[in-house]
N, C-alpha and C. Protein backbone atom coordinates (compact mmCIF):
# COMPACT_ATOMS: atom_id res chain seq x y z
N UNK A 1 -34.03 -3.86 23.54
CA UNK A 1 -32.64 -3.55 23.29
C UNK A 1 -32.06 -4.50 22.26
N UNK A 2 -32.65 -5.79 22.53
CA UNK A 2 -31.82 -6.53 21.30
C UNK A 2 -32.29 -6.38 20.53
N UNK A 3 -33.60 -6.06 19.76
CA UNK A 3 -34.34 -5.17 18.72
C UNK A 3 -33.05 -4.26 17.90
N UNK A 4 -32.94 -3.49 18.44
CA UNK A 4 -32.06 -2.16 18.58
C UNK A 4 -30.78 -2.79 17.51
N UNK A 5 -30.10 -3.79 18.30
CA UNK A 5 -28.31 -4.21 18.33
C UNK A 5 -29.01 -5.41 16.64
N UNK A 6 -30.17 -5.86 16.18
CA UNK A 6 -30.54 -7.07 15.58
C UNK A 6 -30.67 -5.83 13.68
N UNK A 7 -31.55 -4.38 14.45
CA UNK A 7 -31.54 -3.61 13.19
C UNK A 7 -29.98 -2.57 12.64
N UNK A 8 -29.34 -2.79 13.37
CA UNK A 8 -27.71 -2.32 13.35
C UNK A 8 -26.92 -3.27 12.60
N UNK A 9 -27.02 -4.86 13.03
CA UNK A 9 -26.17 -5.70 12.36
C UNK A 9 -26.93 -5.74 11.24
N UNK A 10 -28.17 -5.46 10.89
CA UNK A 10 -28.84 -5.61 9.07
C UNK A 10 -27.93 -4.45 8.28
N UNK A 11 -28.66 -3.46 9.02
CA UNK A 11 -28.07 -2.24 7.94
C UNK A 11 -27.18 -1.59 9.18
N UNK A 12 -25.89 -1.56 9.21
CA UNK A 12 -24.52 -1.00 10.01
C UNK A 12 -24.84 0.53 9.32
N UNK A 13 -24.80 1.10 10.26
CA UNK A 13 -24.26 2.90 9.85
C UNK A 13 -23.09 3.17 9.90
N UNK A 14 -22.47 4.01 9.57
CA UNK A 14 -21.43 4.90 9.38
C UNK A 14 -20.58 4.80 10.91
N UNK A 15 -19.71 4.68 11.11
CA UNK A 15 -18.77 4.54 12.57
C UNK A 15 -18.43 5.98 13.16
N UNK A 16 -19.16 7.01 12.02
CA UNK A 16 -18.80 8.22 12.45
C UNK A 16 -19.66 8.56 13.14
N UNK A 17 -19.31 9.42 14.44
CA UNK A 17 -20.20 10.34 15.68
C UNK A 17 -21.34 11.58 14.35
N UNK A 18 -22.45 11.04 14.94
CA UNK A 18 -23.52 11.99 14.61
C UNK A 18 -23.53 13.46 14.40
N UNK A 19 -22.96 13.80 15.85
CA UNK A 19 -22.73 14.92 16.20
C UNK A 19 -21.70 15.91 16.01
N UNK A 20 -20.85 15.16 14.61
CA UNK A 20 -20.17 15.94 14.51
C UNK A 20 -20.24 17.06 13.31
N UNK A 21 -20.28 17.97 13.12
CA UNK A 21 -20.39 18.71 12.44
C UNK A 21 -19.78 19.22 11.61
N UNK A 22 -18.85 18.73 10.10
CA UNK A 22 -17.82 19.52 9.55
C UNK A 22 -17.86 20.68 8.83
N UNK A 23 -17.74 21.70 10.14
CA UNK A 23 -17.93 22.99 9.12
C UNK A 23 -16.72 23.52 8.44
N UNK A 24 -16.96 24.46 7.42
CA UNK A 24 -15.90 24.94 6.83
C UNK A 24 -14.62 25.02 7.88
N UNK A 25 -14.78 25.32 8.95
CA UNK A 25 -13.80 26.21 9.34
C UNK A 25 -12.87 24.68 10.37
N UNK A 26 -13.65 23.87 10.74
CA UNK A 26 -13.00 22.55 11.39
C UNK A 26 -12.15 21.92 9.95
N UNK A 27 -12.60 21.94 8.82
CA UNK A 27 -12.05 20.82 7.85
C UNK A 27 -10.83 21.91 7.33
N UNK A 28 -11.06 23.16 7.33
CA UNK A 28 -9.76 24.11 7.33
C UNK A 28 -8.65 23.68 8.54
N UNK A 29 -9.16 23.40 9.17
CA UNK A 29 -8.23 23.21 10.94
C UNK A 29 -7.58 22.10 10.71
N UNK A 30 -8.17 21.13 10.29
CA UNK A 30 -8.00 19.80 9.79
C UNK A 30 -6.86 19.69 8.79
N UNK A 31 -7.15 20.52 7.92
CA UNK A 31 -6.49 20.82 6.56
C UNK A 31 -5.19 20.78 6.73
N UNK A 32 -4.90 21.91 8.06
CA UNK A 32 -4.14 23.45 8.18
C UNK A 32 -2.88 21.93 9.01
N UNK A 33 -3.33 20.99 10.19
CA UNK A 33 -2.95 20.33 10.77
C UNK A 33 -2.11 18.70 9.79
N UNK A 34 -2.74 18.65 8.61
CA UNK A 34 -2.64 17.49 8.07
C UNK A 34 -1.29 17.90 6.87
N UNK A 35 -1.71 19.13 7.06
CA UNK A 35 -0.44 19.38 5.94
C UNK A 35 0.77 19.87 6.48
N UNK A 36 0.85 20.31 7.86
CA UNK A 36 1.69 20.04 8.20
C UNK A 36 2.69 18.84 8.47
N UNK A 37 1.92 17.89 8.56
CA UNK A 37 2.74 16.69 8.75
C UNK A 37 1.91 15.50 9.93
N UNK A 38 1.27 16.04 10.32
CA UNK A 38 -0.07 15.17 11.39
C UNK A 38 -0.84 14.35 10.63
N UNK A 39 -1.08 13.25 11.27
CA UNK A 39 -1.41 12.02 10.36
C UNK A 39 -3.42 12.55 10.58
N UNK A 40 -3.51 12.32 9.37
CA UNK A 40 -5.16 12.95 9.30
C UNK A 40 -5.94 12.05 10.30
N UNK A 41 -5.69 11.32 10.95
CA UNK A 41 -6.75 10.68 12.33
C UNK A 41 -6.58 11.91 13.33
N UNK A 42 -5.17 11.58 13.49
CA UNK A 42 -5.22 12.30 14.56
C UNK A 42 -5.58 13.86 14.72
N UNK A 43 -5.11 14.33 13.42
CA UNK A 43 -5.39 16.00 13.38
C UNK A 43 -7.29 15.91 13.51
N UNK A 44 -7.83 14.81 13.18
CA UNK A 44 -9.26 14.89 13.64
C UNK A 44 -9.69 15.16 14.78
N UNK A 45 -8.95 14.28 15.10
CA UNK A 45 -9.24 14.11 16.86
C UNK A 45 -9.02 15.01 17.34
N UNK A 46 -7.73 16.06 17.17
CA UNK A 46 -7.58 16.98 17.85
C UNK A 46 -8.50 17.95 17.89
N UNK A 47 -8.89 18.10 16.08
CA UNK A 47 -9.99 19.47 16.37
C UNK A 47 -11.80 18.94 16.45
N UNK A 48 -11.75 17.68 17.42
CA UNK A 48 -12.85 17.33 17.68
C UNK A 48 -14.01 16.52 16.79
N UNK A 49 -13.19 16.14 16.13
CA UNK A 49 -13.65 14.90 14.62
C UNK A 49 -13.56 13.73 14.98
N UNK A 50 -13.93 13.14 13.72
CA UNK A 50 -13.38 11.78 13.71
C UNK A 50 -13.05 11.34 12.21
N UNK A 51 -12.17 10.34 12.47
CA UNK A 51 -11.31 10.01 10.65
C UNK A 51 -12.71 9.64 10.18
N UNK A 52 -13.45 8.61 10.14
CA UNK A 52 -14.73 8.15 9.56
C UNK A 52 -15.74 9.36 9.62
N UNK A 53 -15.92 10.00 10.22
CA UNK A 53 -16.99 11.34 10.02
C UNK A 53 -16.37 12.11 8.59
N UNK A 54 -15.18 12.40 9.09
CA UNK A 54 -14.55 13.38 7.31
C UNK A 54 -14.66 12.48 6.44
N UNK A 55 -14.16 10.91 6.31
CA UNK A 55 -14.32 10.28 5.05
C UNK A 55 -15.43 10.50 4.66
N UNK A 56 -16.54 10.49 5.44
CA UNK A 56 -18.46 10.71 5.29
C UNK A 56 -18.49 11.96 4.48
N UNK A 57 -17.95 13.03 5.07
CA UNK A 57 -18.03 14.24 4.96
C UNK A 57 -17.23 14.51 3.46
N UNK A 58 -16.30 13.66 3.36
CA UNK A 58 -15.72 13.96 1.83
C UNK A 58 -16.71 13.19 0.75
N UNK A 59 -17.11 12.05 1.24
CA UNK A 59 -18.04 11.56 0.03
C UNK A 59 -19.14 12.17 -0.20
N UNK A 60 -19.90 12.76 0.68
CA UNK A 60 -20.97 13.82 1.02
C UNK A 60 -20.24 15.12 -0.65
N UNK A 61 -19.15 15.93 0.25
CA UNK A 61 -18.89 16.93 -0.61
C UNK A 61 -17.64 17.05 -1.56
N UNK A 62 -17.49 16.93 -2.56
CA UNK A 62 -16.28 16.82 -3.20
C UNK A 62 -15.37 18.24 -2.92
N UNK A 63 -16.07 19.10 -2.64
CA UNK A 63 -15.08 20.29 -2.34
C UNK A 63 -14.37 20.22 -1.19
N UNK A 64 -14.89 19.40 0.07
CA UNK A 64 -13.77 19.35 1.39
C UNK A 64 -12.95 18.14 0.71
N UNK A 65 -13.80 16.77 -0.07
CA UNK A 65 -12.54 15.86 -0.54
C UNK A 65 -11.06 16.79 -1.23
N UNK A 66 -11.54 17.96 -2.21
CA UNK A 66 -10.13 18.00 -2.55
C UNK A 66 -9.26 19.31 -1.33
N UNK A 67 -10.21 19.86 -0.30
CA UNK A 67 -9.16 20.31 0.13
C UNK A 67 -8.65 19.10 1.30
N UNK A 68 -8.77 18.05 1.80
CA UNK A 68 -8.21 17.16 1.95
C UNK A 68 -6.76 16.29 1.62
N UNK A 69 -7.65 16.10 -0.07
CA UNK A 69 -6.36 15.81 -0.67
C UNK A 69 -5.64 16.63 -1.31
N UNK A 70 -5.52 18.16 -1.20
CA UNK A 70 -4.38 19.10 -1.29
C UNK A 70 -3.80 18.98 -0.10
N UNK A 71 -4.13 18.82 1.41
CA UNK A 71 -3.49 18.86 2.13
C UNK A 71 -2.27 17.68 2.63
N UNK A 72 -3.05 16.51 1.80
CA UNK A 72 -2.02 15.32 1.89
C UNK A 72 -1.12 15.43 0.98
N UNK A 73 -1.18 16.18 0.03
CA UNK A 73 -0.19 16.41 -0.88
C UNK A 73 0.50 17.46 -0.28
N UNK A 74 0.33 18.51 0.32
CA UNK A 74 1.10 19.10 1.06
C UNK A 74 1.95 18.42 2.02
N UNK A 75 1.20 18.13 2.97
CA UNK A 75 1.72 16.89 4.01
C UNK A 75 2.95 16.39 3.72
N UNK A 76 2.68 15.55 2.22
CA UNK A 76 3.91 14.47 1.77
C UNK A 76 4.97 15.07 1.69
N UNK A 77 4.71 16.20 1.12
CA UNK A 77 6.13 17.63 0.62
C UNK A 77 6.83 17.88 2.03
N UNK A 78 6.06 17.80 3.40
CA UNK A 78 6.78 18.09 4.38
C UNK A 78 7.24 17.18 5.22
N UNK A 79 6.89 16.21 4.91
CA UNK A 79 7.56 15.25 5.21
C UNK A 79 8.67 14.56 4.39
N UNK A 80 8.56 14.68 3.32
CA UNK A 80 10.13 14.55 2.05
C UNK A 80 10.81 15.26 2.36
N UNK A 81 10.58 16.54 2.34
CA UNK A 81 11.56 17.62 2.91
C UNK A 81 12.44 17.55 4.14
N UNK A 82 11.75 16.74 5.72
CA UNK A 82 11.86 16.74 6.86
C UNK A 82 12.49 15.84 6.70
N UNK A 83 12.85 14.83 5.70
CA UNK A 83 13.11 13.63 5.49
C UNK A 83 14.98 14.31 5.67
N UNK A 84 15.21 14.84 4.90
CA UNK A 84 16.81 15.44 4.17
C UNK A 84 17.28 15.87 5.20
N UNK A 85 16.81 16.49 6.11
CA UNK A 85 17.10 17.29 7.34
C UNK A 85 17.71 16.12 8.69
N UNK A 86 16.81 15.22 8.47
CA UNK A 86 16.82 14.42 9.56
C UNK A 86 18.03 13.28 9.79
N UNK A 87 18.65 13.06 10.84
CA UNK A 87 19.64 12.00 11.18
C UNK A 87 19.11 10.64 10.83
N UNK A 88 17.65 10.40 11.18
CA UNK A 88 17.38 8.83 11.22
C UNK A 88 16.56 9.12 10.19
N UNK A 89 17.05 9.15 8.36
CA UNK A 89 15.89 9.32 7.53
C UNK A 89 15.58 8.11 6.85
N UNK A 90 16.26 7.11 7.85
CA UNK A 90 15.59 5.62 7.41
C UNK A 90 13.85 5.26 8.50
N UNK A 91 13.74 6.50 9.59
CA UNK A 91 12.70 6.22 9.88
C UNK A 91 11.65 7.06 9.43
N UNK A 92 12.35 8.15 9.10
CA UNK A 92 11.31 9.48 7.99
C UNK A 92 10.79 8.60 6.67
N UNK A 93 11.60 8.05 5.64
CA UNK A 93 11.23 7.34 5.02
C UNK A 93 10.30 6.26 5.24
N UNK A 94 10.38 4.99 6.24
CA UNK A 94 9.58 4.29 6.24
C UNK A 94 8.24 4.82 7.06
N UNK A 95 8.04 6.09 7.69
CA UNK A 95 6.67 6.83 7.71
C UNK A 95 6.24 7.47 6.13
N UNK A 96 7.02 7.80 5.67
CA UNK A 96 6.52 8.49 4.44
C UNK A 96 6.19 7.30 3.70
N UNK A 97 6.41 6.26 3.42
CA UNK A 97 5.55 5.02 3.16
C UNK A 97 4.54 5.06 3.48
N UNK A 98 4.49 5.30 4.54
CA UNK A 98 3.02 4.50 5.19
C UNK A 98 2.04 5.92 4.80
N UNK A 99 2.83 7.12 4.84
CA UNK A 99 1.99 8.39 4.67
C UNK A 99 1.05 8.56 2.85
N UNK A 100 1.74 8.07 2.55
CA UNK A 100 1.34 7.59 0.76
C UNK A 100 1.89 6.43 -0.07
N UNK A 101 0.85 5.20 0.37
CA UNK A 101 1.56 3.86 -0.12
C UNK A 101 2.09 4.40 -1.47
N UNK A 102 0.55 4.81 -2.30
CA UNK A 102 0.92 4.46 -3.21
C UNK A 102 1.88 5.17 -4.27
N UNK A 103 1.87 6.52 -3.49
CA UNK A 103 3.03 7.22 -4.15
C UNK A 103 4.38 6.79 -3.73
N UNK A 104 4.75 6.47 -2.43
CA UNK A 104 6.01 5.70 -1.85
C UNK A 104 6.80 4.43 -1.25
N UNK A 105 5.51 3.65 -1.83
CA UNK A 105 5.63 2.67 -1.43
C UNK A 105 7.07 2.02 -2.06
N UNK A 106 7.50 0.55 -1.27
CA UNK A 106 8.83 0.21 -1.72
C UNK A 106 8.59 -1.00 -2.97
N UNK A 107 9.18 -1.01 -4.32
CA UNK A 107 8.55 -2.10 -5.36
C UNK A 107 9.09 -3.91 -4.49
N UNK A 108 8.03 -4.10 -4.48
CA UNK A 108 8.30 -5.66 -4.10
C UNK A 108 9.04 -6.43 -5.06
N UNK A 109 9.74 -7.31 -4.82
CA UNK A 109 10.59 -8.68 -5.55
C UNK A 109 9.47 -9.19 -6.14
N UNK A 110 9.58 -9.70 -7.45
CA UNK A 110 9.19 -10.66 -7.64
C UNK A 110 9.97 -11.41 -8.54
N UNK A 111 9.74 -12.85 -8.01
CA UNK A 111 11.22 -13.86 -9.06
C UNK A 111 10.38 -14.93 -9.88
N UNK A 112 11.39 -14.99 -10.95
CA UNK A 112 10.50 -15.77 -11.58
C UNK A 112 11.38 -16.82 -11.75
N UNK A 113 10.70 -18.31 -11.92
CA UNK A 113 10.94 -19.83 -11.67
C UNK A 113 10.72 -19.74 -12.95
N UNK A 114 11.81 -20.47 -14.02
CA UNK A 114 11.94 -21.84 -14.85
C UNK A 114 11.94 -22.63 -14.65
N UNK A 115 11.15 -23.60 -15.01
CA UNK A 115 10.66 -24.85 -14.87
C UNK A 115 11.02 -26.03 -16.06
N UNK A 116 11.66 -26.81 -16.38
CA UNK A 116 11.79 -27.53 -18.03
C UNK A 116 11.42 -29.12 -17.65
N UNK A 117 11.13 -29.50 -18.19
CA UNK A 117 10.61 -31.18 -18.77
C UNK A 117 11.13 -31.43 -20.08
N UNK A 118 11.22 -32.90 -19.46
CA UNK A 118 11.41 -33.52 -20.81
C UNK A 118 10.39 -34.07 -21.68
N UNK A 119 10.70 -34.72 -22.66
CA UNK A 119 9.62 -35.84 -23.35
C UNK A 119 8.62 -36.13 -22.57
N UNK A 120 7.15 -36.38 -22.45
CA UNK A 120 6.10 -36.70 -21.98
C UNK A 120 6.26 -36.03 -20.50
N UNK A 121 6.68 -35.13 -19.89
CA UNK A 121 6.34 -34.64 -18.85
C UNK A 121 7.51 -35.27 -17.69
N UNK A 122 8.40 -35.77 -18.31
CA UNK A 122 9.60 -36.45 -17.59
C UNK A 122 10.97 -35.86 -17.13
N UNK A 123 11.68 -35.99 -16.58
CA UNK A 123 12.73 -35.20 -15.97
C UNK A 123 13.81 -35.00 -17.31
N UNK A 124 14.72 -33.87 -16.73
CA UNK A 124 15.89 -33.68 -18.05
C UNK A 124 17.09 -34.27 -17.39
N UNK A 125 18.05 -35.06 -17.87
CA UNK A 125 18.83 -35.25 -17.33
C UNK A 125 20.20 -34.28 -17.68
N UNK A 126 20.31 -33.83 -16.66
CA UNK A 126 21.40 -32.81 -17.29
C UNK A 126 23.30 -33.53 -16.53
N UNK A 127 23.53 -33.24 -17.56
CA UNK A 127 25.20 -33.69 -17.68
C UNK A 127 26.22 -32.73 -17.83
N UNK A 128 27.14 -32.62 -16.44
CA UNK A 128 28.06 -32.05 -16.63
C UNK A 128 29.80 -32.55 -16.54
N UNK A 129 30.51 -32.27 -17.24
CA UNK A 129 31.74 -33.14 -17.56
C UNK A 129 32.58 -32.07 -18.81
N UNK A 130 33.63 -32.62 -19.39
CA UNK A 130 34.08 -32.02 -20.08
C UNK A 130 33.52 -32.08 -21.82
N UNK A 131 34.34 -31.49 -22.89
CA UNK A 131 33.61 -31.11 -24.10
C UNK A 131 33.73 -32.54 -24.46
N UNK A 132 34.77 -33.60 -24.47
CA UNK A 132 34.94 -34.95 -25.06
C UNK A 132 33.99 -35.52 -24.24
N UNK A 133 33.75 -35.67 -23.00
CA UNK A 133 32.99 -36.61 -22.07
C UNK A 133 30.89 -36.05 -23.08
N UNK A 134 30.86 -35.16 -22.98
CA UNK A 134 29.72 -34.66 -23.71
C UNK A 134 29.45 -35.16 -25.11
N UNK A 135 30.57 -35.25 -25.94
CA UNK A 135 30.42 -35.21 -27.02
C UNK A 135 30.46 -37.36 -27.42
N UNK A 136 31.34 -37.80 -26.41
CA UNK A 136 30.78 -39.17 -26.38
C UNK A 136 29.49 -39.43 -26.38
N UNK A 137 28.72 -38.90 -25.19
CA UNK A 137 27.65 -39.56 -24.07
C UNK A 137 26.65 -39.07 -25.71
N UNK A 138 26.36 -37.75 -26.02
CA UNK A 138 25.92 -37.51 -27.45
C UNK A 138 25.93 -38.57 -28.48
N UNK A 139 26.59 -38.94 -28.81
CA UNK A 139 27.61 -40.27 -30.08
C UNK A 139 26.83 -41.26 -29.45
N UNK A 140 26.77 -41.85 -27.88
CA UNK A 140 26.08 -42.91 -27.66
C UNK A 140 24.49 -42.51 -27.89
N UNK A 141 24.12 -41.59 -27.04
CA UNK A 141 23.09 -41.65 -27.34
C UNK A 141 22.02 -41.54 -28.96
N UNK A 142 23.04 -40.90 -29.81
CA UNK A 142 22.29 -41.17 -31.06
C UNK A 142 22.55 -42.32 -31.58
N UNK A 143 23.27 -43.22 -31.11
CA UNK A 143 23.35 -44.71 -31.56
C UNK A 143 22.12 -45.53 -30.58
N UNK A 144 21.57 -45.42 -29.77
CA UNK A 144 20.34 -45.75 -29.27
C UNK A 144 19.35 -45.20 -29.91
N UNK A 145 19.09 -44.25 -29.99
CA UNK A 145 17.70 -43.76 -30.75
C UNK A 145 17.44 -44.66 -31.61
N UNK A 146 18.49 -44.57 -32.63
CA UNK A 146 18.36 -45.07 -34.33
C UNK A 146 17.74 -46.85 -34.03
């Protein structure tokens, strides 16, 4: 047995059930369920799948991949739609996120830092006061330089 569990951790198989079979007419069921608005695990499960067996099954055949992804594109439409209808469409929305990051996802912040130095990598001293108080501290300081 530990034989068994020692040639599994070398080469891992697929997490999908063996036995499952995607025939035309389950990945139609699948389809029919996902575009309605059922999150594609679960519409698996229901018609006796599993999410990792169809991913198998789509890399296997590109013709169930795109009726797949027609159906998530359907899906999204009914859930945007369900979105307008709905009282709480701040929680329709943040599922329709999660239903297509990358078509709905929310744009993240990003900020950007200025940073300044002075002479050799040294601090700036910055001065605030009025236009005469400035225009002294200036006057002195170019009488030091020189």
């Amino acid at each position: 047995m530990s034989r068994d569990r020692t040639a599994a951790k070398a080469a891992p198989a697929s997490r999908a059930r063996t036995n499952t079979v995607w025939t035309p007419e389950r990945v139609e069921a699948v389809c029919e369920r996902h575009a309605a608005g059922t999150w594609l695990k679960h519409a698996c499960a229901l018609e006796g799948g599993t999410y990792d067996g169809l991913i198998d099954a789509m890399a296997r055949d590109p013709a169930i991949a795109a009726k797949v992804h027609a159906a998530h594109a359907l899906g999204a439409e009914a859930r945007r739609e369900r979105m307008g209808f709905s009282e709480d469409w701040k929680r329709e929305a943040w599922e329709l996120e999660r239903w297509d990051r990358e078509l709905f996802h929310l744009a993240t912040k990003v900020e950007a830092k200025t940073e300044l130095t002075g002479a050799n990598g040294g601090g700036i001293q910055i001065v605030v006061g009025s236009l005469e108080e400035l225009r002294r501290l200036a006057a002195n300081t170019e009488d030091n330089d020189v």
